[in-house]
N, C-alpha and C. Protein backbone atom coordinates (compact mmCIF):
# COMPACT_ATOMS: atom_id res chain seq x y z
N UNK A 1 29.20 -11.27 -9.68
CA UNK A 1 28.08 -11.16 -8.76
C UNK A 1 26.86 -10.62 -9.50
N UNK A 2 25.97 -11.18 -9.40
CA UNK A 2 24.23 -10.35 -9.77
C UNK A 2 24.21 -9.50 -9.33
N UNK A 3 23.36 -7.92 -10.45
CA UNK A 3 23.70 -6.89 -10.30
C UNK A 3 21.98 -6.72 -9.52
N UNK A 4 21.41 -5.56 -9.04
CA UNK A 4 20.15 -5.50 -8.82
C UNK A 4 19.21 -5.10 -9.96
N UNK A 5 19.99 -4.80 -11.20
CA UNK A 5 19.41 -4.50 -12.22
C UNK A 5 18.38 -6.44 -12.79
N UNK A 6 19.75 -7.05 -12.84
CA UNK A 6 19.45 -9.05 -13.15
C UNK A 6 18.52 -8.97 -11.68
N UNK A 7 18.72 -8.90 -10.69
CA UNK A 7 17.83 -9.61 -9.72
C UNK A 7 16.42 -9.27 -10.03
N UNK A 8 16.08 -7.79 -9.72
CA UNK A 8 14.91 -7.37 -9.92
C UNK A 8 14.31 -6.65 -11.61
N UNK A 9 14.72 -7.43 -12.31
CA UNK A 9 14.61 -7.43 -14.13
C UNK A 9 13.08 -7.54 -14.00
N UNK A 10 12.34 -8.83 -13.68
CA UNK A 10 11.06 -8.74 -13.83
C UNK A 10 10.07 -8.68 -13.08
N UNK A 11 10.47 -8.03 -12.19
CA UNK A 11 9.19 -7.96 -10.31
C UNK A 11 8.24 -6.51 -10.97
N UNK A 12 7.59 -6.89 -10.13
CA UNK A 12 6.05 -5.78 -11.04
C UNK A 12 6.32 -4.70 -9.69
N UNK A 13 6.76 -5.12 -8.58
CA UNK A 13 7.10 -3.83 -7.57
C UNK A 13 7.54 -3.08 -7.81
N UNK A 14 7.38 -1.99 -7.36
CA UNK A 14 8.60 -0.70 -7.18
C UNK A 14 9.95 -0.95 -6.45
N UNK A 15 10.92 -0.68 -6.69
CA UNK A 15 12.32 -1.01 -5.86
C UNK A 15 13.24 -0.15 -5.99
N UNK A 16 14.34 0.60 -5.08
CA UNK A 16 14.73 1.62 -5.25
C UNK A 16 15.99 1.30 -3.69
N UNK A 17 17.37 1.65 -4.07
CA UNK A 17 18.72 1.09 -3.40
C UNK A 17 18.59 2.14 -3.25
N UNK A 18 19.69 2.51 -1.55
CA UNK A 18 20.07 4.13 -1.80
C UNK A 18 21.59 3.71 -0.88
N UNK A 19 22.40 4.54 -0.91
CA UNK A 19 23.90 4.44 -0.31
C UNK A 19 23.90 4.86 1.30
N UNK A 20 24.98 5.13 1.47
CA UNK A 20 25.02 5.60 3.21
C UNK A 20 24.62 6.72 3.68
N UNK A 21 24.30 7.62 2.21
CA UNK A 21 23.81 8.60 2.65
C UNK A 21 22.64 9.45 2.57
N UNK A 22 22.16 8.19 1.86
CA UNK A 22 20.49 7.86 1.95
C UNK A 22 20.16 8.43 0.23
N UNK A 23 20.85 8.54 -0.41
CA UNK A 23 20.52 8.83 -2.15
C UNK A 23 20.78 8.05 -2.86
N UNK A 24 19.85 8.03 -3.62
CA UNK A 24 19.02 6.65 -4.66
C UNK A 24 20.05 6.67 -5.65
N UNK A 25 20.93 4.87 -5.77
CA UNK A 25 21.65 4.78 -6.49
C UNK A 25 21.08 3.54 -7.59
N UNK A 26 19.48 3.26 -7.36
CA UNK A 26 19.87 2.33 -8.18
C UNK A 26 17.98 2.46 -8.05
N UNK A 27 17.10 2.80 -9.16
CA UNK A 27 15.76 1.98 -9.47
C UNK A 27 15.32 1.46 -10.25
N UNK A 28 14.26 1.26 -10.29
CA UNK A 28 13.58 0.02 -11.32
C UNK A 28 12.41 0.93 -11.95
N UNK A 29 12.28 0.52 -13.14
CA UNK A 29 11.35 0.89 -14.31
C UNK A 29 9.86 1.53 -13.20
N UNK A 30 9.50 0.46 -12.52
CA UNK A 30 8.45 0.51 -11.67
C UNK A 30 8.07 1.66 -10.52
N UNK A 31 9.47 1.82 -10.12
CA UNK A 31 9.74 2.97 -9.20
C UNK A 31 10.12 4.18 -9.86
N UNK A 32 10.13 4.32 -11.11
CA UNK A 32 10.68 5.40 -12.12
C UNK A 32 9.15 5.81 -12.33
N UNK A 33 8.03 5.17 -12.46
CA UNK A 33 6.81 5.74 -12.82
C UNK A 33 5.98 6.11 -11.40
N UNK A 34 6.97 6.10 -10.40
CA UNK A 34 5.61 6.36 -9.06
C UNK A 34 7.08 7.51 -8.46
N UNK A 35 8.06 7.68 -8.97
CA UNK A 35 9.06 9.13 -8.81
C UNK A 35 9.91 9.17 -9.91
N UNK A 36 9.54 10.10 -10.74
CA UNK A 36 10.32 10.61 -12.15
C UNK A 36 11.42 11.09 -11.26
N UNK A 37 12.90 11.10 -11.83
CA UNK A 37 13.78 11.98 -11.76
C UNK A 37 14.53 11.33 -10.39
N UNK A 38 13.82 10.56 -9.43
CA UNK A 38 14.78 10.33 -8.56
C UNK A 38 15.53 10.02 -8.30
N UNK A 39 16.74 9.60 -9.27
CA UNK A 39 17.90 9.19 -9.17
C UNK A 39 18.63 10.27 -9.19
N UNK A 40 19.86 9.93 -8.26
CA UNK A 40 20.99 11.25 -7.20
C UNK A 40 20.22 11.82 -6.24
N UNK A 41 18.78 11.42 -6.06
CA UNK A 41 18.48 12.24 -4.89
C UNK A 41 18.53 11.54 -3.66
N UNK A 42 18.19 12.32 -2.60
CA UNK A 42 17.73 11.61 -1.53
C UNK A 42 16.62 11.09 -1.45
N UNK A 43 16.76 9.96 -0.48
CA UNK A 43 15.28 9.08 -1.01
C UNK A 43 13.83 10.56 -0.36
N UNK A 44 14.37 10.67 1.38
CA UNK A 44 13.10 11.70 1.50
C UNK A 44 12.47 12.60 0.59
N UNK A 45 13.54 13.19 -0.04
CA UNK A 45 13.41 13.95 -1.39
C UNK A 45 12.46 13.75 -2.26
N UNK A 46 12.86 12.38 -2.62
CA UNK A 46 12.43 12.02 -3.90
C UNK A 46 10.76 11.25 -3.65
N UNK A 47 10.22 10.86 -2.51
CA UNK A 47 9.22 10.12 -2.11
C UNK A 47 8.14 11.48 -1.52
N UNK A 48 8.86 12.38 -0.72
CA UNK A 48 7.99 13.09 0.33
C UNK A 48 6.69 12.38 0.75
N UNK A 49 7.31 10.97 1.83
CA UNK A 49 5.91 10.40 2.05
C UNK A 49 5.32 11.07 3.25
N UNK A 50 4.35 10.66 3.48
CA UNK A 50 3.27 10.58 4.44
C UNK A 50 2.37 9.49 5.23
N UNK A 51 2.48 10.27 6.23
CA UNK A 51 1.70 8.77 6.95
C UNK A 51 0.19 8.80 6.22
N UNK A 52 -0.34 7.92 7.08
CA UNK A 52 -1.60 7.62 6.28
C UNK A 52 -2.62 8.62 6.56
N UNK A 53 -2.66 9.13 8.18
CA UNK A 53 -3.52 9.91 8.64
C UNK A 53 -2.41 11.22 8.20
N UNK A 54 -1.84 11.42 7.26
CA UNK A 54 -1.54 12.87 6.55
C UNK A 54 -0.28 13.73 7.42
N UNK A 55 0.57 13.07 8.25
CA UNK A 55 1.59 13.62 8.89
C UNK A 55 2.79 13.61 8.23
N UNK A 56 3.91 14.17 8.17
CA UNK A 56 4.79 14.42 7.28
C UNK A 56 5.86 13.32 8.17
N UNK A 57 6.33 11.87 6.94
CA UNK A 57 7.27 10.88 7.76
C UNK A 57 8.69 11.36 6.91
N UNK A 58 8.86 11.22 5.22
CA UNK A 58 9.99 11.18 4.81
C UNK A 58 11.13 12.43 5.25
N UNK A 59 11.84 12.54 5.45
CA UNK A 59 12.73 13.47 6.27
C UNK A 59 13.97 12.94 6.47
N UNK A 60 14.95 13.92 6.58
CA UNK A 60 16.12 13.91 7.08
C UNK A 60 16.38 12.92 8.39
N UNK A 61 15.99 12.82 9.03
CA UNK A 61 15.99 12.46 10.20
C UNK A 61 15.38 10.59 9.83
N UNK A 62 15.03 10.27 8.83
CA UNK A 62 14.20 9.17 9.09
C UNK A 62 14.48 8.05 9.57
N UNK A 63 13.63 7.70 10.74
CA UNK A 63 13.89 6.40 11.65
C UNK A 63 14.86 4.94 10.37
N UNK A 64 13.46 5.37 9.83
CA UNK A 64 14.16 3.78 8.77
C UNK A 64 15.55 4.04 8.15
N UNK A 65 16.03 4.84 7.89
CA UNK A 65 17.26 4.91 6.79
C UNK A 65 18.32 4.81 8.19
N UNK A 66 18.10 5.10 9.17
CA UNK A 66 19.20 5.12 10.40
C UNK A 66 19.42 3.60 11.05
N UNK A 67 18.07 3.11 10.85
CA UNK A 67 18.10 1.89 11.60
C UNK A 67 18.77 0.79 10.35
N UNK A 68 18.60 1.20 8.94
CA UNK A 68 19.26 0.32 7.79
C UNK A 68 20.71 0.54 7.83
N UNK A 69 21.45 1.66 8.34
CA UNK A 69 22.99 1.92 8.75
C UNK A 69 23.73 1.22 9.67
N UNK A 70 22.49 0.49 10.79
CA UNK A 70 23.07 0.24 11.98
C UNK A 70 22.42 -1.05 11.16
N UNK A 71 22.40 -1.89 10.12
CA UNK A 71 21.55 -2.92 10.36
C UNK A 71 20.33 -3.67 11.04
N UNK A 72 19.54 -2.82 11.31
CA UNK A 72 18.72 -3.31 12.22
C UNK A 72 17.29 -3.77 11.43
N UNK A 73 16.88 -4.91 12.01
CA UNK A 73 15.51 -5.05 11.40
C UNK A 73 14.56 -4.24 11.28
N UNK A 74 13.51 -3.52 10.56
CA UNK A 74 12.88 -2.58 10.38
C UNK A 74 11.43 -3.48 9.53
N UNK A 75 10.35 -2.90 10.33
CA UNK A 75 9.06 -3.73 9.77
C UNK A 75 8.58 -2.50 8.42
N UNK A 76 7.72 -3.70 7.89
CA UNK A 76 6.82 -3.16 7.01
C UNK A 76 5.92 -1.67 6.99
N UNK A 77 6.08 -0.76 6.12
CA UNK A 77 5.27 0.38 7.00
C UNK A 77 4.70 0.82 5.58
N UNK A 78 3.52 1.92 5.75
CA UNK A 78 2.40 2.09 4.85
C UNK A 78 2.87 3.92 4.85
N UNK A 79 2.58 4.43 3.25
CA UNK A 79 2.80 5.81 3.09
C UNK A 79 2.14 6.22 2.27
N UNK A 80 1.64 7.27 2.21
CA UNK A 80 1.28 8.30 1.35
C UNK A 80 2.27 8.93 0.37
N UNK A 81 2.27 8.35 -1.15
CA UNK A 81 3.25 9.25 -1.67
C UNK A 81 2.80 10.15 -2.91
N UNK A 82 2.99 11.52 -2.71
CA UNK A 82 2.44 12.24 -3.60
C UNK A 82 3.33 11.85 -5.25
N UNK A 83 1.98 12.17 -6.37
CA UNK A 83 2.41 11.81 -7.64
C UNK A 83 2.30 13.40 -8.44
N UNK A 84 3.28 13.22 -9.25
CA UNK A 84 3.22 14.22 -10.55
C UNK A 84 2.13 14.99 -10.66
N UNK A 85 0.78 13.92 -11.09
CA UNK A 85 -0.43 15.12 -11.10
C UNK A 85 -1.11 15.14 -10.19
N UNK A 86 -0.49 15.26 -9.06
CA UNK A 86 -1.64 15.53 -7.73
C UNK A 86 -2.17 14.78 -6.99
N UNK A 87 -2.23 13.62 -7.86
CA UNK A 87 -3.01 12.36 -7.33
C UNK A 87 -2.04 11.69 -5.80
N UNK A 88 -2.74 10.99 -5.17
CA UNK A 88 -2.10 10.14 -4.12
C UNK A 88 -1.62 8.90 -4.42
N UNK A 89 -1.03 8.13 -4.04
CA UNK A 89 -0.16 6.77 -4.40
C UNK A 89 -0.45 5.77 -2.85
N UNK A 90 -0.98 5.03 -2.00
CA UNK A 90 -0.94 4.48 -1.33
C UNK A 90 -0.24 3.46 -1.07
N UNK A 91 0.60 3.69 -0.70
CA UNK A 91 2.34 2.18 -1.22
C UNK A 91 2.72 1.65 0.63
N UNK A 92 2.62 0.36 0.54
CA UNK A 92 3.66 -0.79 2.12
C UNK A 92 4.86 -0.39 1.36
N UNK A 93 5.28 -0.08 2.47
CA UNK A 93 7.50 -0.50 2.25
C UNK A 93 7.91 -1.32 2.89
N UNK A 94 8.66 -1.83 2.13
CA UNK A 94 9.44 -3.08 2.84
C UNK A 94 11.12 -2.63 2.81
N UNK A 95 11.79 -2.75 3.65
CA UNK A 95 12.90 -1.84 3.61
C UNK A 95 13.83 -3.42 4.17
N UNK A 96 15.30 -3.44 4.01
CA UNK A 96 16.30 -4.00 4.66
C UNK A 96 17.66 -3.45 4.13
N UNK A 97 18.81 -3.60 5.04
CA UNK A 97 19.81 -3.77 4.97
C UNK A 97 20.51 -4.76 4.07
N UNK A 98 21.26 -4.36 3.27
CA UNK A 98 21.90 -4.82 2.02
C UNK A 98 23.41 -5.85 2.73
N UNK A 99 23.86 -6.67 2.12
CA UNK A 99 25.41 -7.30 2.49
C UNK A 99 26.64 -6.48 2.16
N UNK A 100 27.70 -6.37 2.58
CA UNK A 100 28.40 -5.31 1.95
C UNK A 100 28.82 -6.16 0.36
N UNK A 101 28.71 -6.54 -0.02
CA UNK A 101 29.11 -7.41 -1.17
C UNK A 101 28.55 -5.74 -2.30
N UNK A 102 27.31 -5.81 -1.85
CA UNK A 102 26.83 -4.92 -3.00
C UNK A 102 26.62 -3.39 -2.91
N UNK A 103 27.85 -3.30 -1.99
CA UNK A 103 28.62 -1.78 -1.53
C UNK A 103 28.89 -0.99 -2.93
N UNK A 104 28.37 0.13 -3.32
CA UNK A 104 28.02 1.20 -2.11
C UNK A 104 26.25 0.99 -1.74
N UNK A 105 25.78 0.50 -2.30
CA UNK A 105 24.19 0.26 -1.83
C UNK A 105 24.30 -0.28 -0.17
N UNK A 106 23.71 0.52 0.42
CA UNK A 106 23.39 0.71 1.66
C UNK A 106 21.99 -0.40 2.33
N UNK A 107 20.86 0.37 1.76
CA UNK A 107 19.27 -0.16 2.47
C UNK A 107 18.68 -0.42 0.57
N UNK A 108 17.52 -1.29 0.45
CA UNK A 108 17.03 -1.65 -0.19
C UNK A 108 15.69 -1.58 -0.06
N UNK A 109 14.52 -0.86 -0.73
CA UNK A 109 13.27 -0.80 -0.41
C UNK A 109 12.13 -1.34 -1.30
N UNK A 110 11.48 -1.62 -1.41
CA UNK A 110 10.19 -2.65 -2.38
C UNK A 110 9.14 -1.72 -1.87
N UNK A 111 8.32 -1.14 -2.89
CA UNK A 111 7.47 -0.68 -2.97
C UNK A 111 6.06 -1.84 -3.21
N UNK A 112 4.48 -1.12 -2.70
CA UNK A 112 3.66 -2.42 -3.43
C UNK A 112 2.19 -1.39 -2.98
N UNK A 113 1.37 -1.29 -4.15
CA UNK A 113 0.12 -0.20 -3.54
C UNK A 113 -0.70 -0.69 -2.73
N UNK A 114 -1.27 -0.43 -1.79
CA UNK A 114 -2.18 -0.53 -1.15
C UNK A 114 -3.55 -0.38 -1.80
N UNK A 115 -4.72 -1.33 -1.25
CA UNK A 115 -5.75 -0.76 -2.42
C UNK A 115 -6.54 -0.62 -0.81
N UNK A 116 -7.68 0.91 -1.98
CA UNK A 116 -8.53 1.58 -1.23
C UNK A 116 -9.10 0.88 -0.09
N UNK A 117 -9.89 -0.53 0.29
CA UNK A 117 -10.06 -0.85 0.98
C UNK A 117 -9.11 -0.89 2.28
N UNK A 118 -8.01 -1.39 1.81
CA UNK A 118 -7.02 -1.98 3.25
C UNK A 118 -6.73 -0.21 3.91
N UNK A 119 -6.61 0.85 2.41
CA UNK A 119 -6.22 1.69 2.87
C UNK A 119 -7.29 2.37 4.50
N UNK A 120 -8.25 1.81 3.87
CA UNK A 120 -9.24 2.81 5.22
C UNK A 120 -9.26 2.10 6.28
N UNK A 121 -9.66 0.84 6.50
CA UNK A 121 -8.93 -0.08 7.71
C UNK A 121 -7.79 0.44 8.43
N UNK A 122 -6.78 0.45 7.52
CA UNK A 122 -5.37 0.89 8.06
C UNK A 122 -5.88 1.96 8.86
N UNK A 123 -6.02 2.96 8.15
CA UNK A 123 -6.44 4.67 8.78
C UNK A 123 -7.59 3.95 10.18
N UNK A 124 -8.72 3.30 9.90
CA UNK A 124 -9.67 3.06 10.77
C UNK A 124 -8.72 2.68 11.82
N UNK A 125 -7.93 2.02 11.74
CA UNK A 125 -7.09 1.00 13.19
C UNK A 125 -6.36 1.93 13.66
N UNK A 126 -5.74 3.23 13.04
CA UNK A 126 -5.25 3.94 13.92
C UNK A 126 -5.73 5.08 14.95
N UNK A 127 -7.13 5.06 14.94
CA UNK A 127 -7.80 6.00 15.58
C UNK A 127 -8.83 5.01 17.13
N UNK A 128 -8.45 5.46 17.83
CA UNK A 128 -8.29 5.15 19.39
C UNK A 128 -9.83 5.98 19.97
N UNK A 129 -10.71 4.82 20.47
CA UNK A 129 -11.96 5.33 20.26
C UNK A 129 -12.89 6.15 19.02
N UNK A 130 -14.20 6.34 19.21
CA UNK A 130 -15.16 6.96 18.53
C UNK A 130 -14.62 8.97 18.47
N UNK A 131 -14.55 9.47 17.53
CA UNK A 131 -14.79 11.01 17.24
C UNK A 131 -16.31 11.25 17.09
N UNK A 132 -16.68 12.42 17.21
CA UNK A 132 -17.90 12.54 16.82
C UNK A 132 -17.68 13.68 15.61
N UNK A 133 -18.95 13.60 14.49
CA UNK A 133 -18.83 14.34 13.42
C UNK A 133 -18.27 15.56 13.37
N UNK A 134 -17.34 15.59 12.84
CA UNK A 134 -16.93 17.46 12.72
C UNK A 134 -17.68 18.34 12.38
N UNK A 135 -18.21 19.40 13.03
CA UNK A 135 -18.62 20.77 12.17
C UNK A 135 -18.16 20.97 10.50
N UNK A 136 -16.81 20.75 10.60
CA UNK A 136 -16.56 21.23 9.50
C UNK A 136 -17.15 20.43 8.19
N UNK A 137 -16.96 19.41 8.68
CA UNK A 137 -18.10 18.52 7.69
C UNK A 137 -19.40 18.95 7.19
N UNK A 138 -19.85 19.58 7.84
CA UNK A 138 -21.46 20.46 7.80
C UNK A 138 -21.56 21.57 6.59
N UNK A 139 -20.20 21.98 6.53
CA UNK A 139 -20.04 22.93 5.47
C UNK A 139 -19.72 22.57 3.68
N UNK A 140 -19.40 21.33 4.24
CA UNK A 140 -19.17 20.87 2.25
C UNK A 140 -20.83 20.89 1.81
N UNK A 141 -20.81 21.36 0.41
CA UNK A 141 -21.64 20.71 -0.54
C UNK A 141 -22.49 19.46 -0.25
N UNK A 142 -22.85 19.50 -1.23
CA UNK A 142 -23.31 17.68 -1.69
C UNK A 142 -22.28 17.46 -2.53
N UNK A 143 -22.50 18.08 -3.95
CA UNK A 143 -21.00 17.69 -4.87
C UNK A 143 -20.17 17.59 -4.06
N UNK A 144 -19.45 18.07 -2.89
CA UNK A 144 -18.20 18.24 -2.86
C UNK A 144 -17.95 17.14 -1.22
N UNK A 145 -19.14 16.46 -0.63
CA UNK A 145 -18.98 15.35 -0.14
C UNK A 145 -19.28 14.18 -1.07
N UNK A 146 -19.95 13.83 -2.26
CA UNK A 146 -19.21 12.79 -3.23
C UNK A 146 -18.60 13.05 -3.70
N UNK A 147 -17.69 13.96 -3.75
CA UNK A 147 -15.93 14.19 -4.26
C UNK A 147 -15.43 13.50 -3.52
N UNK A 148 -15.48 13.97 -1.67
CA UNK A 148 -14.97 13.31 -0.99
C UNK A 148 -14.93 11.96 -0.95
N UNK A 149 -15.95 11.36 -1.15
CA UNK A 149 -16.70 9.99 -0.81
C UNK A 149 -16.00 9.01 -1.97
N UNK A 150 -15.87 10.00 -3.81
CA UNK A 150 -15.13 9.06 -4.46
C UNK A 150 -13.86 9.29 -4.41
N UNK A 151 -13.15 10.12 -3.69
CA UNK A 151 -11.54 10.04 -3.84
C UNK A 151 -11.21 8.98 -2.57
N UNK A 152 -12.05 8.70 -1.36
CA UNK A 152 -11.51 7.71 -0.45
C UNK A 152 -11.62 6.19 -1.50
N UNK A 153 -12.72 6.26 -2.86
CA UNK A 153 -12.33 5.00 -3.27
C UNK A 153 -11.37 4.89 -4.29
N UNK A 154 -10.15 6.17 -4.67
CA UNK A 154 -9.44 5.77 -4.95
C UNK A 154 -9.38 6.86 -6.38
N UNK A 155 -10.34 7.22 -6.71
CA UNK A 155 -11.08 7.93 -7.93
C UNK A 155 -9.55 9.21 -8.08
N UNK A 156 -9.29 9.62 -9.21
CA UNK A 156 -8.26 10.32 -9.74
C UNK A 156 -8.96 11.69 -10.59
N UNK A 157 -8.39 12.56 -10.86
CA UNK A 157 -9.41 13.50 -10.99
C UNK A 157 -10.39 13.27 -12.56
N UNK A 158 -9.03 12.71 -13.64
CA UNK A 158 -9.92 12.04 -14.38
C UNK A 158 -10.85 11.10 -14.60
N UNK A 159 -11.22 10.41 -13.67
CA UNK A 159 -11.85 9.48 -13.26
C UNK A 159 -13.60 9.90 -12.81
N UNK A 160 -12.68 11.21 -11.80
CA UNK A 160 -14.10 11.73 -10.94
C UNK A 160 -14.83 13.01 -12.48
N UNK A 161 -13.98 13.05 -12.64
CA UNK A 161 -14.76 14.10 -14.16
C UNK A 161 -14.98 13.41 -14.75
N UNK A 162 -15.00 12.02 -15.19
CA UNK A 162 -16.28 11.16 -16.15
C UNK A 162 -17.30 10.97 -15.03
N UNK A 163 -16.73 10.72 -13.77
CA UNK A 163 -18.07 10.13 -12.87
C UNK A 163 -18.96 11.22 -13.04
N UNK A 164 -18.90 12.08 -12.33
CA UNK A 164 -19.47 13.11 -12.25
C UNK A 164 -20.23 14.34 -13.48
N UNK A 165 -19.52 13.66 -14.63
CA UNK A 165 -19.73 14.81 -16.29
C UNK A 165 -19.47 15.89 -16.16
N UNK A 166 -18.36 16.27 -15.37
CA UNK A 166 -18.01 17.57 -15.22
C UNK A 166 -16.37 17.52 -15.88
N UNK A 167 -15.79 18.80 -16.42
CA UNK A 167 -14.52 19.15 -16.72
C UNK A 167 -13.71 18.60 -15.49
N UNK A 168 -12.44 18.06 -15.95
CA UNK A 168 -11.33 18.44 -14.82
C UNK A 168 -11.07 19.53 -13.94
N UNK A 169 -11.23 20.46 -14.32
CA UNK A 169 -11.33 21.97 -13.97
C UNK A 169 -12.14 21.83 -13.10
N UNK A 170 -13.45 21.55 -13.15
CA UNK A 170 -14.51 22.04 -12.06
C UNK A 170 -14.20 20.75 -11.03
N UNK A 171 -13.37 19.49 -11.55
CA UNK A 171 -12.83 18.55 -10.03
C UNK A 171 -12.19 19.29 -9.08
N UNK A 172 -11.05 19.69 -9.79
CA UNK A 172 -9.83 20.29 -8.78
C UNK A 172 -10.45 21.92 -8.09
N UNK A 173 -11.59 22.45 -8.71
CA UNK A 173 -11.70 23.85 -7.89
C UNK A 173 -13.30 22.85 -6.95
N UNK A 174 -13.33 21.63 -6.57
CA UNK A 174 -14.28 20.97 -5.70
C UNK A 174 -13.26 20.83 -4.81
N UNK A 175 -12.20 19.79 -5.21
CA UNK A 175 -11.16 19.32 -4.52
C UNK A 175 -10.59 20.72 -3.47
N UNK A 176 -10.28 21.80 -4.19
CA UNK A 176 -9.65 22.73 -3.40
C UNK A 176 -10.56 23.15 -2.03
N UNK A 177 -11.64 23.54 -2.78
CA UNK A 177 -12.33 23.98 -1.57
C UNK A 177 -12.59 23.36 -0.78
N UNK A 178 -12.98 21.62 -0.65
CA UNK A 178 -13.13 20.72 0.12
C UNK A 178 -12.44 21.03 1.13
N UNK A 179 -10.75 20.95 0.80
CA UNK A 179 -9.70 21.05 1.50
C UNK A 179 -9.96 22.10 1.98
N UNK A 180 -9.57 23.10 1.86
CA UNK A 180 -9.81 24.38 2.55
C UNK A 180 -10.76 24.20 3.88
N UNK A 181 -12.10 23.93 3.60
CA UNK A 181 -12.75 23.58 4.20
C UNK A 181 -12.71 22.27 5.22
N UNK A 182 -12.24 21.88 5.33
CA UNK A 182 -11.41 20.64 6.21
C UNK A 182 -10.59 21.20 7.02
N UNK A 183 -9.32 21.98 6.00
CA UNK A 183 -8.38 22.74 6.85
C UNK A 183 -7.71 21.62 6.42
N UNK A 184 -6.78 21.12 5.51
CA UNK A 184 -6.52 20.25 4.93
C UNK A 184 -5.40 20.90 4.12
N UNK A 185 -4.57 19.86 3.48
CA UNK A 185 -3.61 20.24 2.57
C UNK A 185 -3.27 19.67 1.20
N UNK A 186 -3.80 18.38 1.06
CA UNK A 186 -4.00 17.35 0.42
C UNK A 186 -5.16 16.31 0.34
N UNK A 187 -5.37 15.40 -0.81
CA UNK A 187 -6.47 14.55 -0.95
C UNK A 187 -6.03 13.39 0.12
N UNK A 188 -4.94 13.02 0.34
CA UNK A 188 -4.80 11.99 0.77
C UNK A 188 -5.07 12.36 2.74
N UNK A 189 -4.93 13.52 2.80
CA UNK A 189 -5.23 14.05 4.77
C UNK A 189 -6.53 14.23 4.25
N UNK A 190 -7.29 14.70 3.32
CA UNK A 190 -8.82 14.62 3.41
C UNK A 190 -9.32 13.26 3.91
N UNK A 191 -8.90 12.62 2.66
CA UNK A 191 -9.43 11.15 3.46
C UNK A 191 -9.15 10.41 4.35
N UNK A 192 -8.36 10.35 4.68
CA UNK A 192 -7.94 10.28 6.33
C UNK A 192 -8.54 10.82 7.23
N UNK A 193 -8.47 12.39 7.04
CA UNK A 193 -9.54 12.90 8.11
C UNK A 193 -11.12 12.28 8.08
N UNK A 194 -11.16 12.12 7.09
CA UNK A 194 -12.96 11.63 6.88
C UNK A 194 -12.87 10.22 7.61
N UNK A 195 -12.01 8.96 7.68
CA UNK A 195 -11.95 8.15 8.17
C UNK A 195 -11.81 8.47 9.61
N UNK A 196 -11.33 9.49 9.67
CA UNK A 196 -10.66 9.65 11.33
C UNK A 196 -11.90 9.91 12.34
N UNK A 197 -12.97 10.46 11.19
CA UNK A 197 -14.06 11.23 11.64
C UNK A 197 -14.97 10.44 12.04
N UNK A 198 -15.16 9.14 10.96
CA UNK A 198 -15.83 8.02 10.96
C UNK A 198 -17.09 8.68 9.96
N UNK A 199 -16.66 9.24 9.12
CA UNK A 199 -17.72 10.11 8.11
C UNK A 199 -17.84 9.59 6.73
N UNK A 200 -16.93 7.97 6.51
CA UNK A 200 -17.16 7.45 5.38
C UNK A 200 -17.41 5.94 5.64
């Protein structure tokens, strides 16, 4: 029988098997660079995703890994997954139920990034009527609303320290306070909130 190593040899996705009890028995080169180390873990573990608007999904409890036990069809869904240096990862999952042929692998998942555009749409479509501007918005900077403004396009901190000609150092103590100031916990609920706000 073809192993998933031969099937998925040359797909540019991320892909990642896990057993019945939801720990990663099997990834790909691709999924090794968007979670170091995750093999033997649990997938929640090893992903800690997030929804898009910044709510905590990967968990014990997760809808998808229960509904891949019972076989059940399970749609496409969009996450936030935190990376190594801080940065955000914007990844669709595509998840299904495996045949028992290729027991003990349980559910099967395909990773694929989302780019900045679709990402704010996405966030835009989930917010149900107009917000009006936050206060708290009133309190950033200037620097530290085009911080904001280039991390919704995707910008990484090395990225925003050439944009900007500033050290890395002086990104991440912008980045912090932003957050703070939001009331925030992460880059990826900043921008979300800013979408949520209708402030980008």
């Amino acid at each position: 029988m073809t192993s998933l190593h031969e099937i998925f040899l040359h797909t540019t996705d991320a892909v990642f098997a896990t057993d019945a009890t939801h720990r990663i028995i099997y990834q790909n080169e691709a999924f090794d660079r968007i979670c170091p180390h995750a093999a033997g873990r649990r997938c929640y573990e090893a992903l800690c995703g997030q929804t898009l608007d910044g709510k905590r999904y990967c968990s014990p409890g997760c809808p998808v890994a229960s509904a891949m036990l019972q076989h059940k069809a399970v749609n496409d869904f969009d996450l936030v997954v935190p990376q190594p240096n801080g940065e955000a990862l914007f990844v669709n999952i595509g998840a299904c139920a495996v045949s028992r042929e290729l027991r003990p692998v349980s559910a099967l998942f395909i990773l694929r990034p989302i780019n900045v555009q679709r990402f704010a749409e996405r966030v835009a479509n989930t917010v149900n009527g107009h917000s009006q501007p936050a206060p708290e918005m009133e309190r950033l900077t200037k620097r530290e609303r085009t911080v904001l403004h280039l991390l919704s396009e995707g910008y990484g901190t090395r990225k925003l320290a050439r944009e900007l000609q500033v050290s890395p150092v002086t990104v991440r103590n912008h980045i912090r306070s932003l957050l703070q100031k939001l009331s925030v916990h992460s880059r990826a609920e900043a921008v979300s909130y800013a979408y949520r706000k209708h402030l980008m």
